[in-house]
PDB file of N, CA and C in Angstrom:
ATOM      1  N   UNK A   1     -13.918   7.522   4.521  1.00  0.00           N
ATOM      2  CA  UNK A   1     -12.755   6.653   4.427  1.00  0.00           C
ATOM      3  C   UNK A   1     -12.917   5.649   3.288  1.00  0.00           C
ATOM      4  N   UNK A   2     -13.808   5.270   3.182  1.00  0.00           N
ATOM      5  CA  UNK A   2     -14.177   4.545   1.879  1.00  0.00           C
ATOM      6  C   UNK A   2     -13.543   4.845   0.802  1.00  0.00           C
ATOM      7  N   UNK A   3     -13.703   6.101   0.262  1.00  0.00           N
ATOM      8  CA  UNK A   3     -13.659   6.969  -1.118  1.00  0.00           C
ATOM      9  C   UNK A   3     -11.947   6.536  -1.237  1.00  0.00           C
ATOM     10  N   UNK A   4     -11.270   6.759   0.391  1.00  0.00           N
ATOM     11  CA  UNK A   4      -9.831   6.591  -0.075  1.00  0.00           C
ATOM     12  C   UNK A   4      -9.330   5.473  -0.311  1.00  0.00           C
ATOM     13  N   UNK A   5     -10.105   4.302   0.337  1.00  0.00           N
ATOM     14  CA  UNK A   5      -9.800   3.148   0.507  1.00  0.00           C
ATOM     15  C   UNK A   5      -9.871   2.632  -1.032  1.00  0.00           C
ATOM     16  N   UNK A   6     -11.031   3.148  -1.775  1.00  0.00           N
ATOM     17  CA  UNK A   6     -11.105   2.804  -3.310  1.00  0.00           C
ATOM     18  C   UNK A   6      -9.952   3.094  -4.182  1.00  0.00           C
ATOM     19  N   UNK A   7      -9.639   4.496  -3.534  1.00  0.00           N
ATOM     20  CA  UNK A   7      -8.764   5.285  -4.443  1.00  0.00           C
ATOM     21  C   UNK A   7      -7.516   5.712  -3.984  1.00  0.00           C
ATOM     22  N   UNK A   8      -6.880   4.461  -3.154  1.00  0.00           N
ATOM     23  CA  UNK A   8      -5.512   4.880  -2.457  1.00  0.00           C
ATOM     24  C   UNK A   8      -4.963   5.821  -2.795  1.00  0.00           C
ATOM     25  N   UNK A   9      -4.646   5.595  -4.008  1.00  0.00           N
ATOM     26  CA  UNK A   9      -3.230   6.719  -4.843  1.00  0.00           C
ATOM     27  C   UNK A   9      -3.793   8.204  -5.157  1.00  0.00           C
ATOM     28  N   UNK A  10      -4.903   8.197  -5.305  1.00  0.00           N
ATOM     29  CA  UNK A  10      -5.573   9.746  -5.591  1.00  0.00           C
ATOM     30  C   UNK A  10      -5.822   9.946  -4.204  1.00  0.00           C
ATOM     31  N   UNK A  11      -5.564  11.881  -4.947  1.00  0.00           N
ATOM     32  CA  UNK A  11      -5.638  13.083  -3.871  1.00  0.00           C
ATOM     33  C   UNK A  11      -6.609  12.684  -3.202  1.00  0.00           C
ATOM     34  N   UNK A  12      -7.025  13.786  -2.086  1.00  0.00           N
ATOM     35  CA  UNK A  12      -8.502  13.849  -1.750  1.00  0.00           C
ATOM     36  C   UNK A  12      -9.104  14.622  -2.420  1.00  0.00           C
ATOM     37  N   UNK A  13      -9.043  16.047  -3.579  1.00  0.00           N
ATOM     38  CA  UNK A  13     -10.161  15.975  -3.915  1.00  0.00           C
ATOM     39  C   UNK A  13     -10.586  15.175  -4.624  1.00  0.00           C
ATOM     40  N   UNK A  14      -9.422  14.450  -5.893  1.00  0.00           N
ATOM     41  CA  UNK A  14      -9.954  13.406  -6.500  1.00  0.00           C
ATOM     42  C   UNK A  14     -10.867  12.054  -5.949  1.00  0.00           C
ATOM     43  N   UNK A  15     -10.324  11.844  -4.602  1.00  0.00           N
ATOM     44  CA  UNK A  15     -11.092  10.786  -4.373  1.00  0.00           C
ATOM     45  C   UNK A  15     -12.533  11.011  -3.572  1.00  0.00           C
ATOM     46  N   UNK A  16     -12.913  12.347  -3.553  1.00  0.00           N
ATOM     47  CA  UNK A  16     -14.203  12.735  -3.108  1.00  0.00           C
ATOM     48  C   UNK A  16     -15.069  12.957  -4.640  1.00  0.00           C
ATOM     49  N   UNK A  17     -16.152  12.946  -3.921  1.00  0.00           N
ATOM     50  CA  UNK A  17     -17.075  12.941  -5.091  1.00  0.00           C
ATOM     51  C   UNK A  17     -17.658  14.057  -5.735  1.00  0.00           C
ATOM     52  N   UNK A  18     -17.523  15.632  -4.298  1.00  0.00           N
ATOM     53  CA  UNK A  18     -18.130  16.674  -3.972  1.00  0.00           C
ATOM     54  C   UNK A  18     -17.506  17.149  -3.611  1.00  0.00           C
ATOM     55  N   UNK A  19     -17.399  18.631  -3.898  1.00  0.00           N
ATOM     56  CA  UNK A  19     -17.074  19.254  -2.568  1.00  0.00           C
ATOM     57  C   UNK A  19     -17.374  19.501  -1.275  1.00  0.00           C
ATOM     58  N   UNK A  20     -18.164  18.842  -1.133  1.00  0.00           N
ATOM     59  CA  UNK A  20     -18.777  19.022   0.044  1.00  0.00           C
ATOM     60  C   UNK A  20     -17.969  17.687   0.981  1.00  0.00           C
ATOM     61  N   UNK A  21     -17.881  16.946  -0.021  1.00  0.00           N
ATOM     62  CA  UNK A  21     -17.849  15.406   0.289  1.00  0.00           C
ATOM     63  C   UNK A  21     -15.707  15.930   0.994  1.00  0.00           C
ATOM     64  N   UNK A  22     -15.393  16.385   0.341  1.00  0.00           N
ATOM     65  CA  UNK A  22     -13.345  17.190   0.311  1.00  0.00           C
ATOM     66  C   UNK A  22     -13.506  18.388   1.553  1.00  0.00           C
ATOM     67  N   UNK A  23     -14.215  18.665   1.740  1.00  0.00           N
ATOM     68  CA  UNK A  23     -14.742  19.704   2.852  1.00  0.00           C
ATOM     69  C   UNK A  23     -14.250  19.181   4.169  1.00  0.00           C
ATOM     70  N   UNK A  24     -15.533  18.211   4.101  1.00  0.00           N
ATOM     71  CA  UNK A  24     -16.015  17.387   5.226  1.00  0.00           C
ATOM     72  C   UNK A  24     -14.441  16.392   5.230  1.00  0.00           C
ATOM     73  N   UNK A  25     -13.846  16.055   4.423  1.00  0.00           N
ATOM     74  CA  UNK A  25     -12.644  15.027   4.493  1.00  0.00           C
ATOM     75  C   UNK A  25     -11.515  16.138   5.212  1.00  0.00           C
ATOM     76  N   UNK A  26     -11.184  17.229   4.123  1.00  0.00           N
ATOM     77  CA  UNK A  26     -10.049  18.031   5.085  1.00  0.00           C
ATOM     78  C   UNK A  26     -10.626  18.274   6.564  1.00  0.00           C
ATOM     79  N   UNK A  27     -11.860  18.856   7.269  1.00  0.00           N
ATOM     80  CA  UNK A  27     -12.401  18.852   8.223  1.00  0.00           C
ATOM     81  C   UNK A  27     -11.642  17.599   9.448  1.00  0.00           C
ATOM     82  N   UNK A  28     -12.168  16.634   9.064  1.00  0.00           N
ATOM     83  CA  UNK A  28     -11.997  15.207   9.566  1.00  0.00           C
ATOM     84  C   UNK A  28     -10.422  15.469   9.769  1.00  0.00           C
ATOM     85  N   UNK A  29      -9.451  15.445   8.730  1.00  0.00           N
ATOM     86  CA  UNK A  29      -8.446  15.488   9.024  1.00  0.00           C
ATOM     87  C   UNK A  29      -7.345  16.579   9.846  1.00  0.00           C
ATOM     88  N   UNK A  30      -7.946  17.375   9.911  1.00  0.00           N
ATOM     89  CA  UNK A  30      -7.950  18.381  10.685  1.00  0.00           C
ATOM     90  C   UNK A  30      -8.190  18.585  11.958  1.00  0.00           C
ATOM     91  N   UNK A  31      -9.023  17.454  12.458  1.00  0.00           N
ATOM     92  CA  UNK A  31      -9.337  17.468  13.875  1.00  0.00           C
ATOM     93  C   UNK A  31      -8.156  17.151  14.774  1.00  0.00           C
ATOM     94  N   UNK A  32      -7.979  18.049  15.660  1.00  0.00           N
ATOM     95  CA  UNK A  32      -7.031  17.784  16.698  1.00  0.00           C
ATOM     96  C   UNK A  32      -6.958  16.022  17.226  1.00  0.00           C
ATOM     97  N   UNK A  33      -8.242  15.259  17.120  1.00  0.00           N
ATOM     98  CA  UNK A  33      -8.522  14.259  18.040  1.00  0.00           C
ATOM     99  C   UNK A  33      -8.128  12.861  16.735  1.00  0.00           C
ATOM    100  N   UNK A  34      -8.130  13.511  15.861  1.00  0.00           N
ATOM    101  CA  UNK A  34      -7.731  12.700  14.333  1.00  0.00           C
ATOM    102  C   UNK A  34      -6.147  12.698  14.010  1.00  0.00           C
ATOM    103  N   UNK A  35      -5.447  10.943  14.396  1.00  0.00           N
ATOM    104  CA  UNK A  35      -3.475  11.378  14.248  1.00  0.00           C
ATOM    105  C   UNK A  35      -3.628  10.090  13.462  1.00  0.00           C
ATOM    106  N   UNK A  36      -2.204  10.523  12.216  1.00  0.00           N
ATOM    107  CA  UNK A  36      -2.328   9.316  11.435  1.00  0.00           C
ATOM    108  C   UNK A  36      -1.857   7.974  12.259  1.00  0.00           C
ATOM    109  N   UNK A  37      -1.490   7.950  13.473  1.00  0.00           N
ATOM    110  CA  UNK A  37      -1.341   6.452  13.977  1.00  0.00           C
ATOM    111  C   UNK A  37      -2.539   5.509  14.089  1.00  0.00           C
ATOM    112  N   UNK A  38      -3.746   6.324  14.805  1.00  0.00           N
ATOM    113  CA  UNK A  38      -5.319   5.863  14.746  1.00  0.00           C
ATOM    114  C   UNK A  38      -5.528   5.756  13.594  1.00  0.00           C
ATOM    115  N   UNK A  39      -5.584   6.535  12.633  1.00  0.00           N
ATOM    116  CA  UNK A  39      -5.937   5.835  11.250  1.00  0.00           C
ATOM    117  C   UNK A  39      -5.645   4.992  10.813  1.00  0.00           C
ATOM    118  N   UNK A  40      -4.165   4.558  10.675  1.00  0.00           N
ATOM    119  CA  UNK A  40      -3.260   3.565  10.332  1.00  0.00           C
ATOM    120  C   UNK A  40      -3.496   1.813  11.176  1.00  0.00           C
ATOM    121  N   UNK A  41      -3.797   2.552  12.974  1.00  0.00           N
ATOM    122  CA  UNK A  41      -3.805   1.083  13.212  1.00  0.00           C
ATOM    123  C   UNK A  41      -4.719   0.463  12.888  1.00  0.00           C
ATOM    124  N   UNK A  42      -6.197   0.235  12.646  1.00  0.00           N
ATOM    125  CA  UNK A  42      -6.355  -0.963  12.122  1.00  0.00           C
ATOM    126  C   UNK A  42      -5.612  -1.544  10.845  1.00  0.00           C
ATOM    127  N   UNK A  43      -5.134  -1.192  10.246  1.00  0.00           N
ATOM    128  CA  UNK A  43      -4.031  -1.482   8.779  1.00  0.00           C
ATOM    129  C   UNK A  43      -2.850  -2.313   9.520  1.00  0.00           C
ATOM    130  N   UNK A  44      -2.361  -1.728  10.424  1.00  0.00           N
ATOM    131  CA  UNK A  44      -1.405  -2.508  11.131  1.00  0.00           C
ATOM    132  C   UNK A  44      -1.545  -3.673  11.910  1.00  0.00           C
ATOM    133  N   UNK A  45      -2.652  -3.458  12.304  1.00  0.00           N
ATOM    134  CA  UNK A  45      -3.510  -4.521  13.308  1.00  0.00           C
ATOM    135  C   UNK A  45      -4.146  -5.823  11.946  1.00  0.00           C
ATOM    136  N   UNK A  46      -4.561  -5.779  11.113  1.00  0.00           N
ATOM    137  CA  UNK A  46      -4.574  -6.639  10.159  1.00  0.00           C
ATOM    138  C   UNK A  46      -3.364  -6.816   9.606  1.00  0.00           C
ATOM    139  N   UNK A  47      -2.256  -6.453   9.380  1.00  0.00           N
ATOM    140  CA  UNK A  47      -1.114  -6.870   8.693  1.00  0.00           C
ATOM    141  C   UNK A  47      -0.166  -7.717   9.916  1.00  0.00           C
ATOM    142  N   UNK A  48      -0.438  -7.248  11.000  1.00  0.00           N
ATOM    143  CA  UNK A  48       0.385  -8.432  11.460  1.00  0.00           C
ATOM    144  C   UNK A  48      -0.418  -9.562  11.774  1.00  0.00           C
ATOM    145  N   UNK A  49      -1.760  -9.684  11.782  1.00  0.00           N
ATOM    146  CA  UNK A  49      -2.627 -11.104  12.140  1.00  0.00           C
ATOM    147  C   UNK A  49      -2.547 -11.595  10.823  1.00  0.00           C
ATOM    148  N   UNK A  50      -2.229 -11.367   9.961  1.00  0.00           N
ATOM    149  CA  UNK A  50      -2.072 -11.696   8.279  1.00  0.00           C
ATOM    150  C   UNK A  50      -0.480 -12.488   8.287  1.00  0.00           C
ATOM    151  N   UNK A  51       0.512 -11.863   8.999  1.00  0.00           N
ATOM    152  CA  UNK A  51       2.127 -12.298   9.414  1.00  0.00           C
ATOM    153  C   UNK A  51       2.002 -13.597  10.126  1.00  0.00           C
ATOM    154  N   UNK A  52       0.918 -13.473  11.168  1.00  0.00           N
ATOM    155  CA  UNK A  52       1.498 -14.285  12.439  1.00  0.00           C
ATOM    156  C   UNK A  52       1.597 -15.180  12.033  1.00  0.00           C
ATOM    157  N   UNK A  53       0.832 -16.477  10.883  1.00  0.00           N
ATOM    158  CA  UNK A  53       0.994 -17.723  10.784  1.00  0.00           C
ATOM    159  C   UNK A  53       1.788 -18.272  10.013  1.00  0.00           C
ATOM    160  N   UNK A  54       2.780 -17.194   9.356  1.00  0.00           N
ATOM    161  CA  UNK A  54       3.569 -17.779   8.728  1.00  0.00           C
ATOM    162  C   UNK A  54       5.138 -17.147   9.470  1.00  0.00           C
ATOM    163  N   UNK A  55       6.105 -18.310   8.972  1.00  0.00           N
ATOM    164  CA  UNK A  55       7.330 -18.334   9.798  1.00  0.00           C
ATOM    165  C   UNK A  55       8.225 -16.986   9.689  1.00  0.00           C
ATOM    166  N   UNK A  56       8.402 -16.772   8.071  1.00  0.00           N
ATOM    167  CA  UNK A  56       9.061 -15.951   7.771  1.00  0.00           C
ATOM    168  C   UNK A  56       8.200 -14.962   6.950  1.00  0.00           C
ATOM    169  N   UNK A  57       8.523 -13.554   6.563  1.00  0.00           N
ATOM    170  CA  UNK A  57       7.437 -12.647   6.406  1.00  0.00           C
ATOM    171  C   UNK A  57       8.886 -11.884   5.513  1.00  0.00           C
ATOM    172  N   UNK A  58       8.543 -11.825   4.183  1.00  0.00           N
ATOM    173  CA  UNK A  58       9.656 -10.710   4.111  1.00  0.00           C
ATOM    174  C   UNK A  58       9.165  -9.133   3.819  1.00  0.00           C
ATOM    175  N   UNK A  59       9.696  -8.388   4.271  1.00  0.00           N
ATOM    176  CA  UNK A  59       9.145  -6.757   4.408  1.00  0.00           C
ATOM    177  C   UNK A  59       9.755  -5.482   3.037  1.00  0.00           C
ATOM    178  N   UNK A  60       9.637  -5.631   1.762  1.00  0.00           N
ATOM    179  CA  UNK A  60       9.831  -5.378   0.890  1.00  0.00           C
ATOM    180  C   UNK A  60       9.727  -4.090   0.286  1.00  0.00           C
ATOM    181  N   UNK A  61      10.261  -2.830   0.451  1.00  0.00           N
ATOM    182  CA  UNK A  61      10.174  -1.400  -0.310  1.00  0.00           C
ATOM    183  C   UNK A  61       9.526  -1.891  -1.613  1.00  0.00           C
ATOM    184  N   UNK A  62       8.892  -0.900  -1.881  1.00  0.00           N
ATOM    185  CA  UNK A  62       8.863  -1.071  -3.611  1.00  0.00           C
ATOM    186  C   UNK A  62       9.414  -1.127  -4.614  1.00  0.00           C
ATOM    187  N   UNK A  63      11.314  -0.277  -4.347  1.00  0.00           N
ATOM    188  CA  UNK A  63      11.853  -0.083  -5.129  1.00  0.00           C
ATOM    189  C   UNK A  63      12.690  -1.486  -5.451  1.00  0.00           C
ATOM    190  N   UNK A  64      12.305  -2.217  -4.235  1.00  0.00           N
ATOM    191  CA  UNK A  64      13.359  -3.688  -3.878  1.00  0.00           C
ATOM    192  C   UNK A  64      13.090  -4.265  -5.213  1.00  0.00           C
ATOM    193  N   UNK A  65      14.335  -4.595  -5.958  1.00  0.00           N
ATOM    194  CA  UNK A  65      14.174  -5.938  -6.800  1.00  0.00           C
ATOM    195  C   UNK A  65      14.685  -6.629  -6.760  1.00  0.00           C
ATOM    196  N   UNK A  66      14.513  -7.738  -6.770  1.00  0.00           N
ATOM    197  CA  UNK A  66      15.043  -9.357  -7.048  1.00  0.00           C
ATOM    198  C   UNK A  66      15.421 -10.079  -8.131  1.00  0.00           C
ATOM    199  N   UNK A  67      16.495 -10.282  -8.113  1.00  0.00           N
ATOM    200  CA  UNK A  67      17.191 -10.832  -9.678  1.00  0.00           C
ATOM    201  C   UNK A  67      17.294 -12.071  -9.398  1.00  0.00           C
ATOM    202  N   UNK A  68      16.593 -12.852 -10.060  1.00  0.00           N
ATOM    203  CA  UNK A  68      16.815 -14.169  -9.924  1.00  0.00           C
ATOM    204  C   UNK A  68      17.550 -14.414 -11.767  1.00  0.00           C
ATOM    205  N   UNK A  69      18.425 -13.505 -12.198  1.00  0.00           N
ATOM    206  CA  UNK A  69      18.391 -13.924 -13.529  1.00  0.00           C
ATOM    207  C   UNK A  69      19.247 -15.556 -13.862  1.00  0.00           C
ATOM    208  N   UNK A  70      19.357 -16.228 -14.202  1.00  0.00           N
ATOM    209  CA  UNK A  70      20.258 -17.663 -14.380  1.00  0.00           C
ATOM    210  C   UNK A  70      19.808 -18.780 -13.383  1.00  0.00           C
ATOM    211  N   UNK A  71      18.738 -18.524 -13.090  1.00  0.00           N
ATOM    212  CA  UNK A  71      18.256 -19.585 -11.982  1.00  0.00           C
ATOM    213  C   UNK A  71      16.465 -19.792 -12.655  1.00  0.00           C
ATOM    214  N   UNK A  72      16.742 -21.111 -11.950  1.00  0.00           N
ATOM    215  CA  UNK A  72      15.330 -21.787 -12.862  1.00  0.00           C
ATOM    216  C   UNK A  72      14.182 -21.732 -11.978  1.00  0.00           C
ATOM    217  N   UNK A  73      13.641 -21.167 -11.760  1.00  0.00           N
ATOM    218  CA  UNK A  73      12.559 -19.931 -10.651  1.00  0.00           C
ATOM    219  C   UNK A  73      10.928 -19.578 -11.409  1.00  0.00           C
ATOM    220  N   UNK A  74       9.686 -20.016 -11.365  1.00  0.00           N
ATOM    221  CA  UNK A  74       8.882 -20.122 -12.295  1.00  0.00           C
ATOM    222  C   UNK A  74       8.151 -18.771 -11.766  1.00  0.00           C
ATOM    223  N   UNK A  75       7.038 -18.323 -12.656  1.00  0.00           N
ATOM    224  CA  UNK A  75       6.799 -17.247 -12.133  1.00  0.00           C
ATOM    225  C   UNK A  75       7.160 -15.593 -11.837  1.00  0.00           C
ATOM    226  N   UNK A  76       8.420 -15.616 -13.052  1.00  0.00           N
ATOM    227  CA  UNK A  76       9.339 -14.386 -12.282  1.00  0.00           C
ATOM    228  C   UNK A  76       9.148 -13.761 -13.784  1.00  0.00           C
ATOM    229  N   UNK A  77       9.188 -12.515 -13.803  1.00  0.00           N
ATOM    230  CA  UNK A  77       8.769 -11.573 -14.834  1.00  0.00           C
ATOM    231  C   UNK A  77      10.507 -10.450 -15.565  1.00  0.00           C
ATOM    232  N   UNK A  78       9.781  -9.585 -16.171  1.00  0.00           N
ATOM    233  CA  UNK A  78      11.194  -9.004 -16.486  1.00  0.00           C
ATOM    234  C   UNK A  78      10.862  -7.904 -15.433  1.00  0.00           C
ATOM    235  N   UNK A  79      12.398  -7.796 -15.607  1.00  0.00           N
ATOM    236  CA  UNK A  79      12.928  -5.874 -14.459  1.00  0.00           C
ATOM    237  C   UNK A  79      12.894  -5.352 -15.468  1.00  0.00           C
ATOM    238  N   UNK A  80      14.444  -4.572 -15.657  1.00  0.00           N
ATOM    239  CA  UNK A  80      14.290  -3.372 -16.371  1.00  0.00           C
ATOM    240  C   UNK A  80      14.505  -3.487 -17.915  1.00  0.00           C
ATOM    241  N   UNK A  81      14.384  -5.036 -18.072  1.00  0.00           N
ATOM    242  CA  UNK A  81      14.762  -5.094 -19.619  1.00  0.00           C
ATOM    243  C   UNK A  81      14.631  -6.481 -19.668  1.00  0.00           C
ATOM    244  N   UNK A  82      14.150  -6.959 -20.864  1.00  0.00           N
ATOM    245  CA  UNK A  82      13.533  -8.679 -20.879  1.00  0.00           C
ATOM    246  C   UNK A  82      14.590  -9.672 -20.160  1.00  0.00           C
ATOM    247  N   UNK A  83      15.855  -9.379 -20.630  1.00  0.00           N
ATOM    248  CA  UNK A  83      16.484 -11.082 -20.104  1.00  0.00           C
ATOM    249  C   UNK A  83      16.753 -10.787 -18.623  1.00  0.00           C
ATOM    250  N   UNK A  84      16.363  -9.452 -17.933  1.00  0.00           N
ATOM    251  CA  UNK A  84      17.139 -10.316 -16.593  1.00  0.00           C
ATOM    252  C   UNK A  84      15.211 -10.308 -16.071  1.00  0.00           C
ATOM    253  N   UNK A  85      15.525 -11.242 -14.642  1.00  0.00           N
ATOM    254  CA  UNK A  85      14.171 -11.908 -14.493  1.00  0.00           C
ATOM    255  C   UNK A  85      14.110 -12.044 -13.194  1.00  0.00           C
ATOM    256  N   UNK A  86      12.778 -11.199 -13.136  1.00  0.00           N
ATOM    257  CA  UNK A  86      12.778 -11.636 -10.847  1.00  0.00           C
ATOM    258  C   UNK A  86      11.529 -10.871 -10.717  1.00  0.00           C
ATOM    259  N   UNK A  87      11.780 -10.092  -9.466  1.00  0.00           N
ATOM    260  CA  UNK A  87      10.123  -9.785  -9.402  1.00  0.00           C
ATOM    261  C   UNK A  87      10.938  -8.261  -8.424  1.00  0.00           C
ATOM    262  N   UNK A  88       9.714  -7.207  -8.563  1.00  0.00           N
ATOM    263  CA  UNK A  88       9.733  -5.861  -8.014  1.00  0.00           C
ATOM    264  C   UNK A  88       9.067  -6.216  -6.700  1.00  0.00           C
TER     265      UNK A  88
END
């Protein structure tokens, strides 16, 4: 789990080192007793103790953007072209 944890966005063989190492990973994942909810919850289980202390939490797709263009907002970068200005 490591290897993926380094290498979110890469495959598994990319993020193995070996084949042996991509073997043993499809294996693992393969096990009847192995469901992506168990994998996932500790991820979930830290993301909401990460939520709880603050009031509001906003929950953001990736594709979400925010135009703050004409407003005086520090910190905010370009979208899809320099003058308008907000954050992805």
């Amino acid at each position: 789990m490591e290897r993926f944890t380094a290498k979110p966005t890469a495959s598994i063989p990319e993020a193995c080192d070996s084949w042996s190492e991509t073997c043993a990973a499809y294996r693992f994942l393969g096990n009847a007793e192995v469901s992506w909810q168990g994998i996932l919850a500790p991820h979930w289980e830290r993301t909401q103790a990460r939520m709880r202390p603050h009031p509001v939490v906003l929950c953001i797709q990736d594709t979400t953007e925010l135009d703050f263009n004409g407003q005086e907002t520090a910190g905010l970068g370009p979208l899809n072209y320099e003058a308008r200005r907000g954050m992805y």
